[in-house]
Protein backbone atom coordinates (compact mmCIF):
# COMPACT_ATOMS: atom_id res chain seq x y z
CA UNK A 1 26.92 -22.16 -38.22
CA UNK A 2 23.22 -21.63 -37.09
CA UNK A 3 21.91 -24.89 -37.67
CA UNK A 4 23.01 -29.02 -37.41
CA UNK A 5 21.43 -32.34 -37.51
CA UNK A 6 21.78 -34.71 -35.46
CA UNK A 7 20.46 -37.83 -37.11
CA UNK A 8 21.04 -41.73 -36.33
CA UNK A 9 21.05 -44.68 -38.61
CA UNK A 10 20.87 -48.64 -37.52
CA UNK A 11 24.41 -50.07 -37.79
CA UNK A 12 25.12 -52.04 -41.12
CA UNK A 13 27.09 -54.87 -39.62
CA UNK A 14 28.65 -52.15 -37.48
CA UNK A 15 28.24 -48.58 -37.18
CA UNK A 16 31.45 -47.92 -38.64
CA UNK A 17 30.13 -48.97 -41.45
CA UNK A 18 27.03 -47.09 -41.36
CA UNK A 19 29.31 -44.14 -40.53
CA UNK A 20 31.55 -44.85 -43.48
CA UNK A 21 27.90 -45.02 -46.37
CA UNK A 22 26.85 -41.72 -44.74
CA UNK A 23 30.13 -40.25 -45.86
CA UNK A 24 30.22 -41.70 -49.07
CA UNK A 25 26.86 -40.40 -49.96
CA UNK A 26 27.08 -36.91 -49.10
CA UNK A 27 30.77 -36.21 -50.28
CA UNK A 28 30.29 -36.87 -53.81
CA UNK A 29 28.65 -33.06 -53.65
CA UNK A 30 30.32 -31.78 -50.95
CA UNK A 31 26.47 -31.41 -49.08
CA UNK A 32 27.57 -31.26 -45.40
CA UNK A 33 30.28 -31.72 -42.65
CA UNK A 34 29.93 -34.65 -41.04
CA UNK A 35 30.80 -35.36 -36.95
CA UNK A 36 30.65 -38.94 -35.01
CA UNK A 37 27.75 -38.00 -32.22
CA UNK A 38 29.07 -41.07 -29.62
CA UNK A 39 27.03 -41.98 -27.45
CA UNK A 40 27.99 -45.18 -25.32
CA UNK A 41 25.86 -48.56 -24.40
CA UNK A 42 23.53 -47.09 -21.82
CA UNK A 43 21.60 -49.71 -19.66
CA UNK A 44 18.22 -50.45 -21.71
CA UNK A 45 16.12 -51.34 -19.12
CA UNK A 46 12.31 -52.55 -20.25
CA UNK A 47 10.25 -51.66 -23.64
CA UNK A 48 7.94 -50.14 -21.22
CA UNK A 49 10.26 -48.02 -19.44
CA UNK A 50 11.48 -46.97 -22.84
CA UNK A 51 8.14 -45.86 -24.36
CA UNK A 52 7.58 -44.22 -21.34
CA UNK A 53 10.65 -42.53 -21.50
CA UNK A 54 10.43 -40.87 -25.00
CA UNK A 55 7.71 -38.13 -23.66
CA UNK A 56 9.39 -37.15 -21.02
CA UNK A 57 12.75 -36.82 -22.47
CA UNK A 58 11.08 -34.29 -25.32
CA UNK A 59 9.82 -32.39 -22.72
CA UNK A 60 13.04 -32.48 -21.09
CA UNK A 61 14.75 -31.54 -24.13
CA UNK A 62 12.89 -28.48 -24.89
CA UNK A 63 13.01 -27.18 -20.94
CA UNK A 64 17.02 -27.90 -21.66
CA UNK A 65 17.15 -26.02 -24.03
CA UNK A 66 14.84 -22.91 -22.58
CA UNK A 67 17.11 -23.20 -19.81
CA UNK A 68 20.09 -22.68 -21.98
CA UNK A 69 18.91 -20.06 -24.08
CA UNK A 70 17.92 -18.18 -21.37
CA UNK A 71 21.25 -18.10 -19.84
CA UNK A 72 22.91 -16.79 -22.92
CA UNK A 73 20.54 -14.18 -23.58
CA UNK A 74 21.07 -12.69 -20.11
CA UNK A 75 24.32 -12.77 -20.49
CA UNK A 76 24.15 -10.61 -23.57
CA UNK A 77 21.81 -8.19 -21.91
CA UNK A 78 24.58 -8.23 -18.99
CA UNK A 79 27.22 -7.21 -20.99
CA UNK A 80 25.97 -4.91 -23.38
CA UNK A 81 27.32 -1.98 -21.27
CA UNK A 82 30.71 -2.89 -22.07
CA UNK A 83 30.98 -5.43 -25.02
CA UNK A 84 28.15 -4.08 -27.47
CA UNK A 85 28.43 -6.34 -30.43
CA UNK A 86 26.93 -9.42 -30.94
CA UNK A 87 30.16 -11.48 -32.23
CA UNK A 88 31.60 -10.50 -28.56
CA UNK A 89 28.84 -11.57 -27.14
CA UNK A 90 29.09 -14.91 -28.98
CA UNK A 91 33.09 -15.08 -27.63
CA UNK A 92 31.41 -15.72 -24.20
CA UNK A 93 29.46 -18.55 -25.05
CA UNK A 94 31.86 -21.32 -24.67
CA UNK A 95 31.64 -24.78 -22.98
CA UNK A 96 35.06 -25.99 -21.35
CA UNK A 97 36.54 -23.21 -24.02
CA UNK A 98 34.99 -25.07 -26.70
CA UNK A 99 32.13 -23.09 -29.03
CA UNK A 100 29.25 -24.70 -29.04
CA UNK A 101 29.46 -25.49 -32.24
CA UNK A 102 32.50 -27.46 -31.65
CA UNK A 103 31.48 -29.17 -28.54
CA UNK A 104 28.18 -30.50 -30.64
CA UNK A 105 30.57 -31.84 -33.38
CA UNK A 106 33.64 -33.17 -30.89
CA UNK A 107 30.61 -34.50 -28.32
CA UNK A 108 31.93 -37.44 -26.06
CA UNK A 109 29.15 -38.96 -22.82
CA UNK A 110 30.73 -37.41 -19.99
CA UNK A 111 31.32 -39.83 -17.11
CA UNK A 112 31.93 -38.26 -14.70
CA UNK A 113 28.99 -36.14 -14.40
CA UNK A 114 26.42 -38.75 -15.93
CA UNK A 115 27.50 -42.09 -14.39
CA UNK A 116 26.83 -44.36 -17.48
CA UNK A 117 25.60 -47.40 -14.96
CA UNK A 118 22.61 -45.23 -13.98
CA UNK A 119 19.53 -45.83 -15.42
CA UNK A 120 18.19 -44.20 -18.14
CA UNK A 121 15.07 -42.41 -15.90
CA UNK A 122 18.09 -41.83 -13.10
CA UNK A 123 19.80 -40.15 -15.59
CA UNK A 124 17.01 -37.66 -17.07
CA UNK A 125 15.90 -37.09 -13.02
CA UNK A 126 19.37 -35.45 -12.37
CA UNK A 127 20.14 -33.63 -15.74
CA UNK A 128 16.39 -32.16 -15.37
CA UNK A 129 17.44 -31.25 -11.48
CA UNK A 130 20.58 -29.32 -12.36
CA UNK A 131 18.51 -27.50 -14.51
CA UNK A 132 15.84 -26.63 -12.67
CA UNK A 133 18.67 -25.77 -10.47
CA UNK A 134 19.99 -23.53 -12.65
CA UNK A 135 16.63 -21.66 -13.93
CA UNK A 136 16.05 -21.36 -10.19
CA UNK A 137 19.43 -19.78 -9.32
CA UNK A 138 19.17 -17.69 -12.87
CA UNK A 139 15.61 -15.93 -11.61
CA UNK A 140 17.62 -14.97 -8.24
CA UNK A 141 20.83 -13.72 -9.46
CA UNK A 142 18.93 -11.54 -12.93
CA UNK A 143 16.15 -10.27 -10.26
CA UNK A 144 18.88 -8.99 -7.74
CA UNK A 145 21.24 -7.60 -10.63
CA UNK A 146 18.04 -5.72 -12.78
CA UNK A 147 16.79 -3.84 -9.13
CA UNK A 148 20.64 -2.80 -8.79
CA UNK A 149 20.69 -1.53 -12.56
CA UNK A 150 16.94 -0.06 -12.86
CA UNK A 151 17.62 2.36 -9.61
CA UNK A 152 21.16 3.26 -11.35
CA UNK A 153 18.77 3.43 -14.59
CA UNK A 154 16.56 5.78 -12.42
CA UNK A 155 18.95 8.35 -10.79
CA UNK A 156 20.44 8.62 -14.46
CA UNK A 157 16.93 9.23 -16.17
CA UNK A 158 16.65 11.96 -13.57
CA UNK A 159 20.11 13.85 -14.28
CA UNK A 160 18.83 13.49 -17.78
CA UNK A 161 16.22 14.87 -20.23
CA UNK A 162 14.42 18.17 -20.07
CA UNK A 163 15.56 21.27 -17.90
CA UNK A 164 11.51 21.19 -16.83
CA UNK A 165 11.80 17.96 -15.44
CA UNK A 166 15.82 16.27 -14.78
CA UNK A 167 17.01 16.62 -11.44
CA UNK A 168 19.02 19.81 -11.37
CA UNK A 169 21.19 19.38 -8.43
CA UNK A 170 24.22 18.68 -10.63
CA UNK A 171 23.92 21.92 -12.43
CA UNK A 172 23.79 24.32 -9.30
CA UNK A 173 26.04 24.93 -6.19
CA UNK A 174 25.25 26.35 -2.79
CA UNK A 175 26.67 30.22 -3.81
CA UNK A 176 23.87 30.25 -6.47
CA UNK A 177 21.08 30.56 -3.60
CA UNK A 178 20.22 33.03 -0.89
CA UNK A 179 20.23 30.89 2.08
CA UNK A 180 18.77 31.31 5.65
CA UNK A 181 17.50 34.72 5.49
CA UNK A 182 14.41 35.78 6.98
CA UNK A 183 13.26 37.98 3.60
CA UNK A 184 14.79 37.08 0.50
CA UNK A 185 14.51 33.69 -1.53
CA UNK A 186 15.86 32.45 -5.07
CA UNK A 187 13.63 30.64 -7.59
CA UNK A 188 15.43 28.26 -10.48
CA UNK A 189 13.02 29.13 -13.25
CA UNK A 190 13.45 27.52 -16.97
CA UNK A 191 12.94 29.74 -19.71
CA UNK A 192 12.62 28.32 -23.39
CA UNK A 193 15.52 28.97 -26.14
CA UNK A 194 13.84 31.71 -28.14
CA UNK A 195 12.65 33.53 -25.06
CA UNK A 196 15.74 34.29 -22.74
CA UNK A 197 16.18 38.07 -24.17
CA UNK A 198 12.68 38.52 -22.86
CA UNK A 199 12.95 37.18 -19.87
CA UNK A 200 16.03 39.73 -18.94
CA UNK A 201 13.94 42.51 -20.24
CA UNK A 202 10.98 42.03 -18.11
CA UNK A 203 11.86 39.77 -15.02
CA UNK A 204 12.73 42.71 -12.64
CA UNK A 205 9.16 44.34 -13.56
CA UNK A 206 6.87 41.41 -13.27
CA UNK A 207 6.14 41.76 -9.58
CA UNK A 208 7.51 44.38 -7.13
CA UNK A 209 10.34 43.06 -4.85
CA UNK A 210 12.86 41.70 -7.51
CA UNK A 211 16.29 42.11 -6.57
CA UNK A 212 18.28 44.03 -9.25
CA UNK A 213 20.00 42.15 -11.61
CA UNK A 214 19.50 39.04 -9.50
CA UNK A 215 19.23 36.44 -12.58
CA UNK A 216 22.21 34.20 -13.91
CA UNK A 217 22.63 32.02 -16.44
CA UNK A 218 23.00 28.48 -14.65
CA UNK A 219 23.06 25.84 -17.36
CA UNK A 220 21.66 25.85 -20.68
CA UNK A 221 20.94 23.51 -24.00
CA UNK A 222 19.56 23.39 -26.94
CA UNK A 223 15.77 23.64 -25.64
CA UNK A 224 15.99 25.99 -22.44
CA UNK A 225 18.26 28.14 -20.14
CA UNK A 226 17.96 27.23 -16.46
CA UNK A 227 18.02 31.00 -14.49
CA UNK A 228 17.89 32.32 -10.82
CA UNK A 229 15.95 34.64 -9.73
CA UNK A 230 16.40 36.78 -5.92
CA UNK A 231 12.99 38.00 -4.50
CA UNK A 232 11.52 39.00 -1.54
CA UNK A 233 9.39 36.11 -0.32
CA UNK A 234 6.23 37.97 0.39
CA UNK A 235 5.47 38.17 -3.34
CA UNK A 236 7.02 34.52 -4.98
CA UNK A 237 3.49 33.08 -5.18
CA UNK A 238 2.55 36.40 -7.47
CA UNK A 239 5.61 36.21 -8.80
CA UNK A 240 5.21 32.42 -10.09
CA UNK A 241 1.48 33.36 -11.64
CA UNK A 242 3.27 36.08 -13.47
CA UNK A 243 5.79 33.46 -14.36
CA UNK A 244 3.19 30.88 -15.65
CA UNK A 245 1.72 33.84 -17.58
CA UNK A 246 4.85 34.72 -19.66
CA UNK A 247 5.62 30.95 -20.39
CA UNK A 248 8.63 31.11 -18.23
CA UNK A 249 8.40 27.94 -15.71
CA UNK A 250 9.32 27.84 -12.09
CA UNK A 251 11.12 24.78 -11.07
CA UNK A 252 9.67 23.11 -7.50
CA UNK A 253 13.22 23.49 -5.98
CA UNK A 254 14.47 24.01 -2.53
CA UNK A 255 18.24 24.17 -2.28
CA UNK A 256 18.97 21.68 1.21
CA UNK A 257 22.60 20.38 1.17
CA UNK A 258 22.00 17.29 3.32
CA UNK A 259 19.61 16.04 0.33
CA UNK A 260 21.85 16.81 -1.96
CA UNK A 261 24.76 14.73 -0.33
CA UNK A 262 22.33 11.83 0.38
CA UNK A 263 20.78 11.93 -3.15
CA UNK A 264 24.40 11.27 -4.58
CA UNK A 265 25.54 8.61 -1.77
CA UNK A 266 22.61 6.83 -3.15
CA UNK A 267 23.32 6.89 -6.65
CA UNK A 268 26.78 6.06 -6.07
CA UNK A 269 26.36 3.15 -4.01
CA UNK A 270 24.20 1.96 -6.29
CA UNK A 271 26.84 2.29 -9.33
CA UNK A 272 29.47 0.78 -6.57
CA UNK A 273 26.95 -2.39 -5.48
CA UNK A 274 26.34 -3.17 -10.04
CA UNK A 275 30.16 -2.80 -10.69
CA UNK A 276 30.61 -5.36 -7.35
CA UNK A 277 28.07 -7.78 -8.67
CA UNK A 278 29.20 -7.81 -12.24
CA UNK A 279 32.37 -9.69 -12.46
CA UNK A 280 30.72 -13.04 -10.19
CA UNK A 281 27.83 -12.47 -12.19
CA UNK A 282 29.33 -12.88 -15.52
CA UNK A 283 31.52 -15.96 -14.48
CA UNK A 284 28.09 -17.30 -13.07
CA UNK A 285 26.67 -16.70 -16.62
CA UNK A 286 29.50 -18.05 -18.89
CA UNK A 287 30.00 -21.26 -16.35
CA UNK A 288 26.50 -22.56 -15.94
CA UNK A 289 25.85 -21.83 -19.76
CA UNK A 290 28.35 -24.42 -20.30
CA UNK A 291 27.10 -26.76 -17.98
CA UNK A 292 23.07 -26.30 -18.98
CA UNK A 293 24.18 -26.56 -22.86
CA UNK A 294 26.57 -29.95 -21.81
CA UNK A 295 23.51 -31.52 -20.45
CA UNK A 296 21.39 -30.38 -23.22
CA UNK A 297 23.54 -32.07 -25.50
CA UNK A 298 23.05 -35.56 -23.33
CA UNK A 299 19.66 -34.91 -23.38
CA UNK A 300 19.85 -35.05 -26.88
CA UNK A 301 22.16 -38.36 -26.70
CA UNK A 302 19.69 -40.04 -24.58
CA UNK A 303 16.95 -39.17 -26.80
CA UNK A 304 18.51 -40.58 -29.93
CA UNK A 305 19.40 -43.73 -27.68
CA UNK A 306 16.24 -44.24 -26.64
CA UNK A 307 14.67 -44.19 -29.96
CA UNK A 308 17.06 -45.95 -31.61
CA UNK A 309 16.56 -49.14 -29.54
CA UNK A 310 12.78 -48.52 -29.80
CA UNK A 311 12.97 -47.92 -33.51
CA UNK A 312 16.47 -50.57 -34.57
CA UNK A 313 15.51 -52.86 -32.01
CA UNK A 314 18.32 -54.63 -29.66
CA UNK A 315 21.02 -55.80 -29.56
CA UNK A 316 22.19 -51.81 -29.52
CA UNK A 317 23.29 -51.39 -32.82
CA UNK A 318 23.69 -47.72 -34.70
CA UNK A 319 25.39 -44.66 -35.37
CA UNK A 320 24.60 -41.18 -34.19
CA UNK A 321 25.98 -38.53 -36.07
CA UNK A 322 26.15 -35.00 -36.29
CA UNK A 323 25.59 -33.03 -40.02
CA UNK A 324 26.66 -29.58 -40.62
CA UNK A 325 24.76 -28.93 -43.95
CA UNK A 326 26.89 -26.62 -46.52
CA UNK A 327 25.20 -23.01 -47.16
CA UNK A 328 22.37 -23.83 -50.07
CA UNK A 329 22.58 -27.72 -50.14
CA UNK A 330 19.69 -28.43 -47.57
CA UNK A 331 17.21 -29.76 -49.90
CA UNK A 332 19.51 -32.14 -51.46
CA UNK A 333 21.12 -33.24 -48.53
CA UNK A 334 17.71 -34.12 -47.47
CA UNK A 335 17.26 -35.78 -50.59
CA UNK A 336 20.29 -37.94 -50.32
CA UNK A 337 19.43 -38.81 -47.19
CA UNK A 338 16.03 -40.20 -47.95
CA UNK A 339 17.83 -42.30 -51.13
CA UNK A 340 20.40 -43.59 -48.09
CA UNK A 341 17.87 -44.53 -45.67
CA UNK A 342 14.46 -44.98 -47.35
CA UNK A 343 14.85 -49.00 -46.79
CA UNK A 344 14.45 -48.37 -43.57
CA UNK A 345 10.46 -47.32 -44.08
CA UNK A 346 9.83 -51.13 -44.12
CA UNK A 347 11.04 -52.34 -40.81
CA UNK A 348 10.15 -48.92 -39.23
CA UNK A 349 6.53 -48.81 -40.34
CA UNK A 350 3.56 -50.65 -40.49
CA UNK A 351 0.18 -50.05 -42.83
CA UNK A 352 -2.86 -51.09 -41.62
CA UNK A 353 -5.58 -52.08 -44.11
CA UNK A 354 -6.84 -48.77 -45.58
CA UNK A 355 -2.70 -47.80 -45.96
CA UNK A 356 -2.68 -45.27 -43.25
CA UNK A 357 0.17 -45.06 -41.76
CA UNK A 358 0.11 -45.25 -37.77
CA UNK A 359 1.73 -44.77 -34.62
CA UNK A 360 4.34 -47.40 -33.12
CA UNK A 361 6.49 -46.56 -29.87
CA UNK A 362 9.44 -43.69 -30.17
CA UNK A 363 8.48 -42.54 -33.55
CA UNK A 364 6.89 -39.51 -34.92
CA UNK A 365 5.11 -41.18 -37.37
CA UNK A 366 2.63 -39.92 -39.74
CA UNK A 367 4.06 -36.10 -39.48
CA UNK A 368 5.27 -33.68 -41.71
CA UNK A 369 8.46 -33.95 -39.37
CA UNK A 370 9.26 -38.08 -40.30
CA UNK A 371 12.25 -39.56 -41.78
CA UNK A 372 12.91 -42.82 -42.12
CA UNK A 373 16.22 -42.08 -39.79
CA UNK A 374 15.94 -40.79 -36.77
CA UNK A 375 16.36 -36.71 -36.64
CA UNK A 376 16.72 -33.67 -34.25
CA UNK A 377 17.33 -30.26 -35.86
CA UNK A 378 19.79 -28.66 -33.58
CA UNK A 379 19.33 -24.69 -33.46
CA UNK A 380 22.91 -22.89 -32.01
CA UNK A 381 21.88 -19.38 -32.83
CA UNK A 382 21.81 -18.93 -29.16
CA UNK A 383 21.14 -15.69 -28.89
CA UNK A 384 17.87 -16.12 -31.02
CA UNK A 385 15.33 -13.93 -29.04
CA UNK A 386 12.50 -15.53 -30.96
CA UNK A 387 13.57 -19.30 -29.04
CA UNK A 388 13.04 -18.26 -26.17
């Protein structure tokens, strides 16, 4: 389930009521599932605090949202090393072990966190401070975790990829060098697939002072052999030309063990310090992705309260709900909807004298967007790159 509406309607009589028509019209074709979105009796406070309101919670609602969506994305990219699919992925995403999809259609105004005797603009301040909270604490965590993985990234690349260019100290040992002597010193050179037979027929001969038989096989793939060579030193400058000459390549290698050891420290620290990080990283991830798609949802609440007084008028009176439309039955949901509700274009509207339609507090009036009710197309395909 990629997509509900959340949609409120003034109360007839009672909301109950209104609740009970809504059902009535859109079960005769079985055209959606529908959820109770409660939302209690916030304090109202003034028409202009209202109006005032309504901008700022749609910008709210859309950095809510951001926020969220964020989160779950980097929590895919975190654990595609181990959990590759996309329905795993999706198992993460949970809010007090509830989907998201069921916490939007089981949604209840949570108390504790958002005192309900606060005032509306109280309210919107501290949901839009945990989230900038959260973005804030996101941007730390995903910048310290990506410089961990890109330099494990990085000492992978370079044990990795072509014999010319890979880091080769994985594929030789100290016995395959000459060390410390005055005279002699042995080259790694790389010598393509089709051309190792030559290179044993003519390596000996291509300068004087080639040790005998010197050259082993080291490692080889599909592309290239890596070789040693034993020469005198005197002559491994002419020895390299002649190299360059016969397209064999001489690798830029000096054999020092104390590198070696360091190079490997390194990478495995950095492997150790990615696998340490992970596990707090990922329960950072799955926790505040509940908590930043909870207050998304109240966003959401107080943005369907605060139009609904603005648009129904006080006392409070109407019924938020939730609408999970069936596969195919979009259009004529909408259409029943508009047969349910289209009475409500007369006390929600007003026509000035040429019949244009025009702008009064709350509403979106006048674009393609409008309906009579009030609506919010709720998007949980969290993991949709292109919302971001």
């Amino acid at each position: 389930m990629a997509e509900v509406w959340l949609i409120s309607a003034p109360g007839e009589n009672t909301p109950q009521k209104t609740w009970e028509a809504l059902n009535r019209a859109t079960s005769a074709e079985n055209l959606s599932s529908n959820h109770k979105f409660n939302i209690p009796e916030l304090r109202v406070g003034t028409l202009d605090t209202l109006v005032g309101l309504g901008d700022d919670l749609a910008k709210l609602d859309i950095f809510a949202e951001s926020v969220t969506r964020k989160i779950a994305q980097y929590l895919g990219e975190v654990l595609e090393d181990t959990t590759p699919t996309r329905d795993k992925l999706v198992e993460n995403l949970k809010i007090n072990d509830a989907t998201p999809s069921s916490y939007v259609q089981r949604f209840a105004w949570d108390g504790a966190k958002f005192p309900i005797k606060q005032s509306l603009k109280d309210l919107a301040e501290m949901i839009g401070k945990q989230l900038s909270q959260a973005e804030t604490d996101l941007k730390s965590k995903a910048n310290a975790y990506n410089t961990l993985k890109s330099n494990l990234q990085s000492f992978e690349r370079k044990s990795t990829g072509s014999l010319l260019t890979r880091n080769v100290v994985d594929l030789v040992k100290k016995d395959d060098f000459v060390l410390d002597s005055e005279y002699l010193v042995t080259l790694l050179v790389v010598i393509p697939r089709g051309n190792n037979r030559d290179w044993f027929d003519r390596y000996e001969k291509l300068t004087d002072m080639v040790v005998p038989r010197s050259s082993r096989v080291l490692f080889e793939d599909q592309e290239a052999q890596l070789v040693t060579v034993t020469l005198f030193q005197r002559v491994a400058d002419e020895f390299k030309h002649k190299c360059r000459e016969n397209k064999f390549s001489v690798r830029d290698f000096v054999y020092n063990e104390d590198q070696i050891l360091a190079g490997k420290k390194e990478a495995e620290e950095a492997d150790t310090k990615k696998k340490k990080q992970f596990p707090p990283l990922v329960r950072w991830l799955k926790v505040n992705f509940g908590e930043c798609f909870m207050a998304w949802m109240h966003v959401k609440a107080l943005r369907v309260f605060v139009e609904s007084v603005l648009r129904y008028g006080l006392p409070v009176n109407f019924q938020a709900m939730i609408l999970v439309p069936n596969r195919r039955s979009q259009k004529r949901l909408r259409e029943v909807l508009k047969q349910q509700y289209q009475h409500l274009d007369s006390s929600a509207l007003k026509k000035d004298s040429e019949s244009q339609m025009v702008d009064i507090p709350g509403m979106s009036v006048g674009s393609s967007d409008y309906y009579p009710y009030i609506y919010y197309r709720i998007n949980l395909d969290l993991l949709d790159q292109q919302r971001l």
